[in-house]
Each structure stands twice: as C-alpha cells, then as structure tokens.
N, C-alpha and C. Protein backbone atom coordinates (compact mmCIF):
# COMPACT_ATOMS: atom_id res chain seq x y z
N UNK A 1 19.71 14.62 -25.64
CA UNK A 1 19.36 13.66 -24.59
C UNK A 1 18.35 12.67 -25.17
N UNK A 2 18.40 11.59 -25.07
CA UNK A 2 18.04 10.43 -25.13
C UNK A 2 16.19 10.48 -24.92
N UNK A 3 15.62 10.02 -25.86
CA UNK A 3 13.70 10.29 -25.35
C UNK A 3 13.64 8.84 -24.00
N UNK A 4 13.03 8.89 -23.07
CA UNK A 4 12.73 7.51 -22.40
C UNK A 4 11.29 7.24 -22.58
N UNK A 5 10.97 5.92 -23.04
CA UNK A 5 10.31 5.03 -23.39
C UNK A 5 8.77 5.30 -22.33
N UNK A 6 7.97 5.67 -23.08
CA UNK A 6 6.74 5.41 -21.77
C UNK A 6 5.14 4.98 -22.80
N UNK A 7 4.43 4.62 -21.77
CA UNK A 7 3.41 4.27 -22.42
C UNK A 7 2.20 5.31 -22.96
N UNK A 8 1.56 4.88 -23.46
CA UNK A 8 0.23 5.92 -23.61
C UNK A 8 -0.46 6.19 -22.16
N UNK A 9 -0.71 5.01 -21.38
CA UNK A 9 -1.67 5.29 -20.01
C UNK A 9 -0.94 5.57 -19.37
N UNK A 10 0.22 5.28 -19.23
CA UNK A 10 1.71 6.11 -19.02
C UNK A 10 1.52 7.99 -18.69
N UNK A 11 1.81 8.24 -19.82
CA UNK A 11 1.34 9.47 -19.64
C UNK A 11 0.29 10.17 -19.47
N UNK A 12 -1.13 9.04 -19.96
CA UNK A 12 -2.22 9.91 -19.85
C UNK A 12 -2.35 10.14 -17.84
N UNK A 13 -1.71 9.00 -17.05
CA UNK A 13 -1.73 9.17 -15.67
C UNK A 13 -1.40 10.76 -15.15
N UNK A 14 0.02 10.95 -16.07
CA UNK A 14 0.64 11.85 -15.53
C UNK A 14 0.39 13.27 -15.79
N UNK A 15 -0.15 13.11 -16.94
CA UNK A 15 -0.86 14.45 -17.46
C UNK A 15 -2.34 14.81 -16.46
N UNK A 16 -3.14 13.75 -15.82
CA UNK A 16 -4.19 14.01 -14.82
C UNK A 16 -3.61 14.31 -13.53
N UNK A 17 -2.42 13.59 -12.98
CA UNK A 17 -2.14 14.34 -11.99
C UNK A 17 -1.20 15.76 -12.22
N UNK A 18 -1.04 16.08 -13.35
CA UNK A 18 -0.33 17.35 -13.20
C UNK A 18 -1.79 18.16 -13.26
N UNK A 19 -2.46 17.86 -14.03
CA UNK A 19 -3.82 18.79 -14.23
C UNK A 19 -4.27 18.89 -13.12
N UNK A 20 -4.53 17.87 -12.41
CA UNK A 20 -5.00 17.91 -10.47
C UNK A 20 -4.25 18.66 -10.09
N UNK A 21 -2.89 18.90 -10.23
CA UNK A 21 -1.96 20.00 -9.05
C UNK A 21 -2.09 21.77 -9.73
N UNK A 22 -2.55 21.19 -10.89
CA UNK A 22 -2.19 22.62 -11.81
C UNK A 22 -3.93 23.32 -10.96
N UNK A 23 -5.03 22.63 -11.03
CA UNK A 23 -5.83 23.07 -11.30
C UNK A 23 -6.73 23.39 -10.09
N UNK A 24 -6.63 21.99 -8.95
CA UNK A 24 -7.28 22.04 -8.02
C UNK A 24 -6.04 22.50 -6.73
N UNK A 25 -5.03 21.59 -6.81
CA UNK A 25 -4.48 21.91 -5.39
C UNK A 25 -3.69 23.18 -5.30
N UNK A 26 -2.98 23.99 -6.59
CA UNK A 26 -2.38 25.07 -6.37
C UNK A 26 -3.06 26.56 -5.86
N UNK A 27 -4.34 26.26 -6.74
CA UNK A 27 -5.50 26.83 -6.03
C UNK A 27 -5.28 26.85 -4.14
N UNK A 28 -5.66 25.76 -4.24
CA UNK A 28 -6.29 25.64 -3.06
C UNK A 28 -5.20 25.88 -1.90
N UNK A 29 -3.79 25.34 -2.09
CA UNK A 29 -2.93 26.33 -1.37
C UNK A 29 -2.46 27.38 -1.33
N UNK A 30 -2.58 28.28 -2.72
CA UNK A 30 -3.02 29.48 -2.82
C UNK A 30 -3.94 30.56 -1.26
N UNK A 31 -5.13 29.84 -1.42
CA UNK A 31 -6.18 30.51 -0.53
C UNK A 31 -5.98 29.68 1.03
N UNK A 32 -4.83 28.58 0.96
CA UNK A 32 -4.49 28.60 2.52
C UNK A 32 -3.56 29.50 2.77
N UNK A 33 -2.68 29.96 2.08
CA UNK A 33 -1.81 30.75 2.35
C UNK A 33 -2.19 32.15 2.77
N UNK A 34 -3.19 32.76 1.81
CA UNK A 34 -3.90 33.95 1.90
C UNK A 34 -4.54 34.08 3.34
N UNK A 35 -4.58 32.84 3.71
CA UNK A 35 -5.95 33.10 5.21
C UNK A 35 -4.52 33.22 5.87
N UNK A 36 -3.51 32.17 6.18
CA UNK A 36 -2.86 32.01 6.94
C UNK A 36 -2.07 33.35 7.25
N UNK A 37 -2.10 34.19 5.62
CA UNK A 37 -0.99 35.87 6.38
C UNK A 37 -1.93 36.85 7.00
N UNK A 38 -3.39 36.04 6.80
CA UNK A 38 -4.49 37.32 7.02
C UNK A 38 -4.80 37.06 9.08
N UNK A 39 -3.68 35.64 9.87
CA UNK A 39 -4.44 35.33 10.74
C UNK A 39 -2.59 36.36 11.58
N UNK A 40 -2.13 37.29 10.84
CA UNK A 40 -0.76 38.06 11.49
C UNK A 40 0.63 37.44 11.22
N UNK A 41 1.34 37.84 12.36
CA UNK A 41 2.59 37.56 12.64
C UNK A 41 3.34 35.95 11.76
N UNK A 42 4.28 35.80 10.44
CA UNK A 42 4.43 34.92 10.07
C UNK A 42 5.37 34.17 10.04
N UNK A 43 6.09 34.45 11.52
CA UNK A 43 7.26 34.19 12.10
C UNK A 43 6.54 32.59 12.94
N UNK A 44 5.76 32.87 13.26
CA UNK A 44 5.34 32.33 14.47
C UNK A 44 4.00 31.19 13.84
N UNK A 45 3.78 31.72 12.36
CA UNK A 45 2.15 31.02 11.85
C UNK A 45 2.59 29.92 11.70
N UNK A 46 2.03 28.15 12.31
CA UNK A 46 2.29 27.16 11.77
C UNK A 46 1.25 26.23 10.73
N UNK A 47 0.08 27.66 10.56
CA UNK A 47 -0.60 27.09 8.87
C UNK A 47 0.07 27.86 7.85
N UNK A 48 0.59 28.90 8.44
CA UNK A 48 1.31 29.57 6.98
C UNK A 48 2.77 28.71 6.32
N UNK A 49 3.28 28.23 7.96
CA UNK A 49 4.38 27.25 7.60
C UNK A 49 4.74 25.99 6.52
N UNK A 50 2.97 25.23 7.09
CA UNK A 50 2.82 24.51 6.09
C UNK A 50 2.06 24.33 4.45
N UNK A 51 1.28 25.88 4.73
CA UNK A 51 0.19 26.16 3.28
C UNK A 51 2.19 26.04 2.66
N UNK A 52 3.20 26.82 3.19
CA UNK A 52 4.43 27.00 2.26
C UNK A 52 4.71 25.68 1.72
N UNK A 53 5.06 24.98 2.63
CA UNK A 53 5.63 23.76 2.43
C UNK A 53 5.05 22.99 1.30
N UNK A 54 3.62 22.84 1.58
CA UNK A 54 2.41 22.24 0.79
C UNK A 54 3.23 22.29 -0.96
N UNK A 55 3.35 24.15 -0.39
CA UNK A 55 3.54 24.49 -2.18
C UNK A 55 5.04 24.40 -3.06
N UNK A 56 5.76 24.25 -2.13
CA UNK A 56 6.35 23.72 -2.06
C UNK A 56 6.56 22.43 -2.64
N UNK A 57 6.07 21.60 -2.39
CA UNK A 57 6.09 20.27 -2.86
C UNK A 57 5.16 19.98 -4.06
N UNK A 58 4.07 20.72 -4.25
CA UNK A 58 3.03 20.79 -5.47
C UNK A 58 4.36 21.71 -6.54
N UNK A 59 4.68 22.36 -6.26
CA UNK A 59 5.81 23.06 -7.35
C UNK A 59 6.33 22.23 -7.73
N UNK A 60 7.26 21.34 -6.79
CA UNK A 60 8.49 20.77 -6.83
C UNK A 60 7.75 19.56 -8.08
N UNK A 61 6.60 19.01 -7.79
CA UNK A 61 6.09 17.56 -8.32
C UNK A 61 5.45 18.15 -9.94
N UNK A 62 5.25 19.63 -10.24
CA UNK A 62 4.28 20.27 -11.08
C UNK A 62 6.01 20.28 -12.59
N UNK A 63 7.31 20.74 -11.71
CA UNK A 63 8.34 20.56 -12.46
C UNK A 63 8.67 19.05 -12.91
N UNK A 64 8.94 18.07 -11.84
CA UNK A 64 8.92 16.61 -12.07
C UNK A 64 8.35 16.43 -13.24
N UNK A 65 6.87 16.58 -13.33
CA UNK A 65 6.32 15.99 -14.36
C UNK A 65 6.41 16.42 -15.59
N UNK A 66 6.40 17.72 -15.78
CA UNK A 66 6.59 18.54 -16.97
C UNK A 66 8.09 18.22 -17.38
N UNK A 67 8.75 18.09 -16.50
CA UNK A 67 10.01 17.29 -17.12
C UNK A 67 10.11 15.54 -17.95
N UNK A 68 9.41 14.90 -17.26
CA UNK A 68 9.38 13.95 -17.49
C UNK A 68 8.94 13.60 -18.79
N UNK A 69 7.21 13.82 -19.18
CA UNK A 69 6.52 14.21 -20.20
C UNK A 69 7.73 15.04 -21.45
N UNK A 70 8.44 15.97 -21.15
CA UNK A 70 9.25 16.12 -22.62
C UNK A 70 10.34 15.48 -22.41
N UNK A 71 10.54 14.43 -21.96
CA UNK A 71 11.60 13.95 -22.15
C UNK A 71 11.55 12.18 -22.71
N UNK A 72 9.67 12.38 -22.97
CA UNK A 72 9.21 10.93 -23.04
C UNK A 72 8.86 11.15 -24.20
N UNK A 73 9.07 9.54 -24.69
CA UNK A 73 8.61 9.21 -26.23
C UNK A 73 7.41 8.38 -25.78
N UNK A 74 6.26 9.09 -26.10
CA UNK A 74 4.87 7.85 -25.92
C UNK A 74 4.94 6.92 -26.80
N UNK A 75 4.81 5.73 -26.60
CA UNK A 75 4.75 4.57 -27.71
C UNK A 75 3.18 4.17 -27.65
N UNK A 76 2.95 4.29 -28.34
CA UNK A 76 1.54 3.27 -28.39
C UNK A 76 1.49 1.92 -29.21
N UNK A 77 1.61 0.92 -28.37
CA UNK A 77 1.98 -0.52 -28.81
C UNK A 77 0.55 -1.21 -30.00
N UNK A 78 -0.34 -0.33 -29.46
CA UNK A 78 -1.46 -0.89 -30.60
C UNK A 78 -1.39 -0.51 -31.72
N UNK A 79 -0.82 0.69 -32.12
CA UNK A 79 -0.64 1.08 -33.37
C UNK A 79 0.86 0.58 -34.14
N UNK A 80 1.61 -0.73 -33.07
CA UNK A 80 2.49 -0.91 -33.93
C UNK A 80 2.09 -2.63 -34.64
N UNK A 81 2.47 -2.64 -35.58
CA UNK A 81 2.08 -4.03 -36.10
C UNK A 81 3.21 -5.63 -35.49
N UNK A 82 2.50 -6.05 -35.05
CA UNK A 82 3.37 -7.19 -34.55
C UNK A 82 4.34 -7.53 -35.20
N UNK A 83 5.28 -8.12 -35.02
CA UNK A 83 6.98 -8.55 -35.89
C UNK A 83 7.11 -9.92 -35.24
N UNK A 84 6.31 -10.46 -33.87
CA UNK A 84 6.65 -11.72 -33.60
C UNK A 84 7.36 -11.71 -32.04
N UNK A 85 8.25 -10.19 -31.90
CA UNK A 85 9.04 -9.89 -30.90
C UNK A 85 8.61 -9.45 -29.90
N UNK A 86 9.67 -9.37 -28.87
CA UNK A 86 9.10 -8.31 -27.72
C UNK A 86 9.49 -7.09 -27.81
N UNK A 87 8.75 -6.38 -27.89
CA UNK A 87 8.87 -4.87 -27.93
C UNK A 87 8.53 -4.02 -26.44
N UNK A 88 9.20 -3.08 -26.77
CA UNK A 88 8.40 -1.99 -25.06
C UNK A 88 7.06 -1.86 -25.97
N UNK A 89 5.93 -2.39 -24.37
CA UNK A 89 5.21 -2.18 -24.56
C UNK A 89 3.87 -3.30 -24.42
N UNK A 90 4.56 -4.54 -25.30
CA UNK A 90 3.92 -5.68 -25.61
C UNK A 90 3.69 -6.33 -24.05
N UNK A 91 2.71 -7.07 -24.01
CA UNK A 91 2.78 -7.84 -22.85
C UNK A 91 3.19 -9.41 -23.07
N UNK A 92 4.30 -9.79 -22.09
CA UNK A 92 4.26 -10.65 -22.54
C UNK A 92 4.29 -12.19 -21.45
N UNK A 93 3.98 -13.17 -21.87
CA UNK A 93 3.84 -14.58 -20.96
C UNK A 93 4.80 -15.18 -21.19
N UNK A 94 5.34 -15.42 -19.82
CA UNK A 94 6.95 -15.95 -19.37
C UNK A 94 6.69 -17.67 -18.80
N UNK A 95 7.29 -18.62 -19.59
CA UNK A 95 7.08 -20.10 -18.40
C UNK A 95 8.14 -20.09 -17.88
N UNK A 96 7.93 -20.46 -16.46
CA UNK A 96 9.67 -20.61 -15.96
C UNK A 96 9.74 -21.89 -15.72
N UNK A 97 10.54 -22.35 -16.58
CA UNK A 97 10.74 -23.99 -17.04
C UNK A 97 11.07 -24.62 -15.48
N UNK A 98 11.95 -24.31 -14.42
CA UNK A 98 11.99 -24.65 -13.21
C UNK A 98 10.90 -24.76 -12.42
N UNK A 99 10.07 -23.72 -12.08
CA UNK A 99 8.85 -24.17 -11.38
C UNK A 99 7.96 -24.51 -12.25
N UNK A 100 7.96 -24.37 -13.50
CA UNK A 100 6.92 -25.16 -14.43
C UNK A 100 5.43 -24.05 -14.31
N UNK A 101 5.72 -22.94 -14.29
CA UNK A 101 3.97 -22.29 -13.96
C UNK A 101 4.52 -20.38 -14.93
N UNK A 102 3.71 -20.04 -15.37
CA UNK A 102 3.68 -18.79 -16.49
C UNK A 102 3.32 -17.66 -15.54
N UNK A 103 4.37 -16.23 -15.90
CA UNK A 103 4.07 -14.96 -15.36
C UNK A 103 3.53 -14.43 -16.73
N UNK A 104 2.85 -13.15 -16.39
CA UNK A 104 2.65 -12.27 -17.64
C UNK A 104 3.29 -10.52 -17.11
N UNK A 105 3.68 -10.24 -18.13
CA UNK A 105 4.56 -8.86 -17.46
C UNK A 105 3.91 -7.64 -18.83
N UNK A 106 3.83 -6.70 -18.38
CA UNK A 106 3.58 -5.71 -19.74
C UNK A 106 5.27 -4.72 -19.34
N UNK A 107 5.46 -4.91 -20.42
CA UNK A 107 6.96 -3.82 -20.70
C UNK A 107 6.82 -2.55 -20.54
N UNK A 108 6.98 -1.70 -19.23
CA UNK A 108 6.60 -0.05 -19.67
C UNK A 108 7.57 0.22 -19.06
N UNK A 109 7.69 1.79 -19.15
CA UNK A 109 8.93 2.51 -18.61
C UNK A 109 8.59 2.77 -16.77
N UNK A 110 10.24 3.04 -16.62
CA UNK A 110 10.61 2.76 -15.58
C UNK A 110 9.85 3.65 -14.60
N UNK A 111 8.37 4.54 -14.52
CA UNK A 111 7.95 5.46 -13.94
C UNK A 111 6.31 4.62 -13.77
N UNK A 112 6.28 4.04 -14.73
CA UNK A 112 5.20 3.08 -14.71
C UNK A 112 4.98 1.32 -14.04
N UNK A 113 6.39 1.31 -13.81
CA UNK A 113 6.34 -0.40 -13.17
C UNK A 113 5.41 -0.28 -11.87
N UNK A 114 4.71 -1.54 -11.87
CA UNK A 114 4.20 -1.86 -10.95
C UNK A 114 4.23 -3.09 -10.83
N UNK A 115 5.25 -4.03 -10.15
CA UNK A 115 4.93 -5.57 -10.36
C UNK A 115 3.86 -6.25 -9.86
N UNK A 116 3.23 -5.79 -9.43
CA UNK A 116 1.91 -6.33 -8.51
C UNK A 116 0.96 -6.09 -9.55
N UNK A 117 1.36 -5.07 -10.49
CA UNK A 117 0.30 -5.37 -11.32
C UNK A 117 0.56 -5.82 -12.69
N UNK A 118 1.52 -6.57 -12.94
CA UNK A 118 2.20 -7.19 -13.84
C UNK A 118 2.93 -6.17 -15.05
N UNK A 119 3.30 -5.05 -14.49
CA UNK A 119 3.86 -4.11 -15.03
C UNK A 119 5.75 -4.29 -15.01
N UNK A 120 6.37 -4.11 -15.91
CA UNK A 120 8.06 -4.40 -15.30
C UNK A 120 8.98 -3.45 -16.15
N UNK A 121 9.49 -2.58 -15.10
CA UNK A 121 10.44 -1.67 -15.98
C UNK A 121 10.81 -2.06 -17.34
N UNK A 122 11.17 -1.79 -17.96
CA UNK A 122 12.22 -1.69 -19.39
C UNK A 122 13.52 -1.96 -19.33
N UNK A 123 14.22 -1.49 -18.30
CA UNK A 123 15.16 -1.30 -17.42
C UNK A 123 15.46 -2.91 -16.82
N UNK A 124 14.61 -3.93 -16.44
CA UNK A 124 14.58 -4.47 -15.84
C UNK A 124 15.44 -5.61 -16.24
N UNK A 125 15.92 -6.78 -15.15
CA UNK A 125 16.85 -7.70 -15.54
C UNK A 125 15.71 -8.70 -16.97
N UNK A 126 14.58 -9.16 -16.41
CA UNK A 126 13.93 -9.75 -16.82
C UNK A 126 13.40 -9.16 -18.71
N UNK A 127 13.23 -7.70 -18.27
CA UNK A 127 13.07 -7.22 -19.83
C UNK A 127 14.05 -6.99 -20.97
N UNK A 128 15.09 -6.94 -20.13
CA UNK A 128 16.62 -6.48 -20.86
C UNK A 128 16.52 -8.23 -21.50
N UNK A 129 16.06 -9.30 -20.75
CA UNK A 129 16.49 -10.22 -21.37
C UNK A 129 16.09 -11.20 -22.61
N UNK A 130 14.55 -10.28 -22.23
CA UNK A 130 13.42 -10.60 -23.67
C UNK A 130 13.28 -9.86 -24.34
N UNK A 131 13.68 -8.65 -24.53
CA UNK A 131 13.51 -7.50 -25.68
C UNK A 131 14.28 -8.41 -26.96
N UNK A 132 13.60 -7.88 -28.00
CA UNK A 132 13.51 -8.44 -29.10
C UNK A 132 13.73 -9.76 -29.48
N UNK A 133 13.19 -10.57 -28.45
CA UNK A 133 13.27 -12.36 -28.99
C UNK A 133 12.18 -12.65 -29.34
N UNK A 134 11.85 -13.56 -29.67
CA UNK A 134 10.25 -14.24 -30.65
C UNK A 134 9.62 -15.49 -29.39
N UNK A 135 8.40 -15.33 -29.84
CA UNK A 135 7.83 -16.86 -29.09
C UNK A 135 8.66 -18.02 -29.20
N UNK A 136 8.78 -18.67 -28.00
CA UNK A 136 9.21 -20.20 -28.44
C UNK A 136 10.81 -20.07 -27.52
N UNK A 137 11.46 -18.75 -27.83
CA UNK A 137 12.98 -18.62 -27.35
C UNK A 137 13.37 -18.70 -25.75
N UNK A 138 14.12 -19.31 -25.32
CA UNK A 138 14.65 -19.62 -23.79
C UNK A 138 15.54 -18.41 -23.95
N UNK A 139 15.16 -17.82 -22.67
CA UNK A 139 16.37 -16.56 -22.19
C UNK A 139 16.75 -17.02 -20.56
N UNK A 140 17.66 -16.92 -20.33
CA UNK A 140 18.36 -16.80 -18.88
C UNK A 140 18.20 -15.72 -18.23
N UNK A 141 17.42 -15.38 -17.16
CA UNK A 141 17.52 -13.93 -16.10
C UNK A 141 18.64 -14.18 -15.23
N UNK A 142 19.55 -13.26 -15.27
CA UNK A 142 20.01 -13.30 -13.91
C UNK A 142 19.22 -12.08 -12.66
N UNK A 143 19.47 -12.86 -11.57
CA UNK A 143 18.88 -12.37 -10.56
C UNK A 143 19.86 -12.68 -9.50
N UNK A 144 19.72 -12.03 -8.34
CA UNK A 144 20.31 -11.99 -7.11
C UNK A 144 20.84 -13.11 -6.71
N UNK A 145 19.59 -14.26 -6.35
CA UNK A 145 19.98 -15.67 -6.19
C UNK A 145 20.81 -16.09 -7.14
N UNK A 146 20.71 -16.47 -8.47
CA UNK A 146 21.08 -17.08 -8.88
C UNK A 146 21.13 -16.59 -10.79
N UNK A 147 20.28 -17.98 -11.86
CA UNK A 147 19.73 -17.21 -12.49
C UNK A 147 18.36 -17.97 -12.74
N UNK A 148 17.43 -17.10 -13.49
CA UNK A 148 16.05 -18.34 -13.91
C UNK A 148 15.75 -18.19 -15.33
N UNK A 149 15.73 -19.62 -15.61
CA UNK A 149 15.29 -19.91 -17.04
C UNK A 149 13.88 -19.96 -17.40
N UNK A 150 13.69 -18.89 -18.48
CA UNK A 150 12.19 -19.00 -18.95
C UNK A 150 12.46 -19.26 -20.33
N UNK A 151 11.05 -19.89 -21.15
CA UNK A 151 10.79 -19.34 -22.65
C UNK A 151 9.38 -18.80 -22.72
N UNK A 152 9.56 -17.74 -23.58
CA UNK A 152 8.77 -16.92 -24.16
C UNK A 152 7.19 -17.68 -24.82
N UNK A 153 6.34 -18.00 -24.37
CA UNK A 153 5.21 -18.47 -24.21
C UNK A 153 4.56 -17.61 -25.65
N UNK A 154 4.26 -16.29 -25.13
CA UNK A 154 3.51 -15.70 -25.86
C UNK A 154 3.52 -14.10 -25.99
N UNK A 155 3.14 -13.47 -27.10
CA UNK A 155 3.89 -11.93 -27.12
C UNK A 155 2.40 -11.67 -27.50
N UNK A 156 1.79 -10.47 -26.83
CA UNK A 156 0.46 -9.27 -27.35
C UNK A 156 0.79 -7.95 -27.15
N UNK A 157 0.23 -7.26 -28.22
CA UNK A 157 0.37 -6.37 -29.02
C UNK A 157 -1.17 -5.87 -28.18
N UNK A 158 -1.56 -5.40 -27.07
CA UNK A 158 -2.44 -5.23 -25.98
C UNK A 158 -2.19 -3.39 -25.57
C-alpha cells in the first residue's frame, strides 16, 4: 500500500491527540465507567450508557490514528533542498491573472487541509495543477464554475 504524504506538524498534531486519548481521556472513562457499574442495575444506567459510548469513540479515534501515522510518509520540506518546483509541502503564491490579486496555499496532505488557513490538500484540483512546475509557469485550475488561470508567483521551502 501506497505511504500518503503528510507533514511534520502534520503528524506531530496527531501524535498529541492520540497521546491526549491514550493518556488522559481513556483514563478518565475508565473511572466513569467504574462509578457508573458501582451506582447497580446496567440495563437501566444512562452514565454507564454513555461512559460506553464515550469509549467507544476514544477507541474507535485511538485506531484512526494509529492507522493513519503508519500509513504516512512524514516529509519534512525544510530538509529538502529547493529544485525551483512545487513540491508537497512547499508553500506556495498563486496570482490569479483574472482578478489580478495573489493566494498563498501550503501543500499538505489531505488530513491536514485547512483552507482558511491557507492549507490545501495534495489531492486538490489546484495542487494537482502546480505540483512540479517552477516560478513564472501559468497553470489552468479547473473548478466547478468554470476554469481559473494562475502563474506561479513564488515557491518556499517554509
């Protein structure tokens, strides 16, 4: 199977929230559960119902991640030496020759996008269309509407 692409803060995210579920909350629904069989009948308990559920879902999210993590190749973009291109990873500044005004996007994997915070899948129409071009190059996005023309402004190695 195929490694998928993720970042260093990428994973260091995911490794703190697994450590949070591993460390604090399994615990801690642990000892709701314990009170909840100690309060009787568990047909009828609706804290025992949900201490389950709780754990339930801390399990379910404790597998998620541990899956995810070996199935990821961390890249760390600072330790690679620039080539000029876009790489996963690089951030990079988009002009869109139509409205005339520059986005900046950082390339991470698809568990890490956040467009609000100028984060954009790997996956994405926009990244599929700048991976490995150089400063200076016009790429076409297609998008829903229509399509939009940018060139590649500027590539960091960030």
């Amino acid at each position: 199977m195929p490694k998928v692409p993720m970042t260093v803060a990428g994973a260091e995210r995911l490794r703190s929230e697994l450590n949070e579920l591993k460390s604090i909350q399994r615990p801690k629904i642990s000892r709701a559960i314990a009170e909840a069989r100690e309060h009787g009948d568990l047909k009828e308990n609706a804290e025992y119902h949900a201490a389950r559920e709780q754990q339930s879902f801390c399990e379910g999210r404790i597998t998620e991640i541990e899956a995810k993590l070996s199935e990821s190749e961390i890249i760390d973009i600072s330790k690679i030496d620039p080539i000029g291109k876009v790489l996963f990873g690089t951030t990079v500044t988009l002009y869109n020759i139509e409205k005339e005004e520059s986005v900046h996007y950082q390339i991470v994997g698809e568990d890490e996008a956040d467009v609000s915070a100028g984060k954009i899948s790997v996956i994405s129409p926009i990244a599929r269309a700048v991976m490995g071009k150089p400063e200076g190059e016009e790429v076409v996005v297609k998008i829903p509407a229509g399509e939009v023309q940018y060139e590649i402004e500027k590539i960091e190695h960030i």
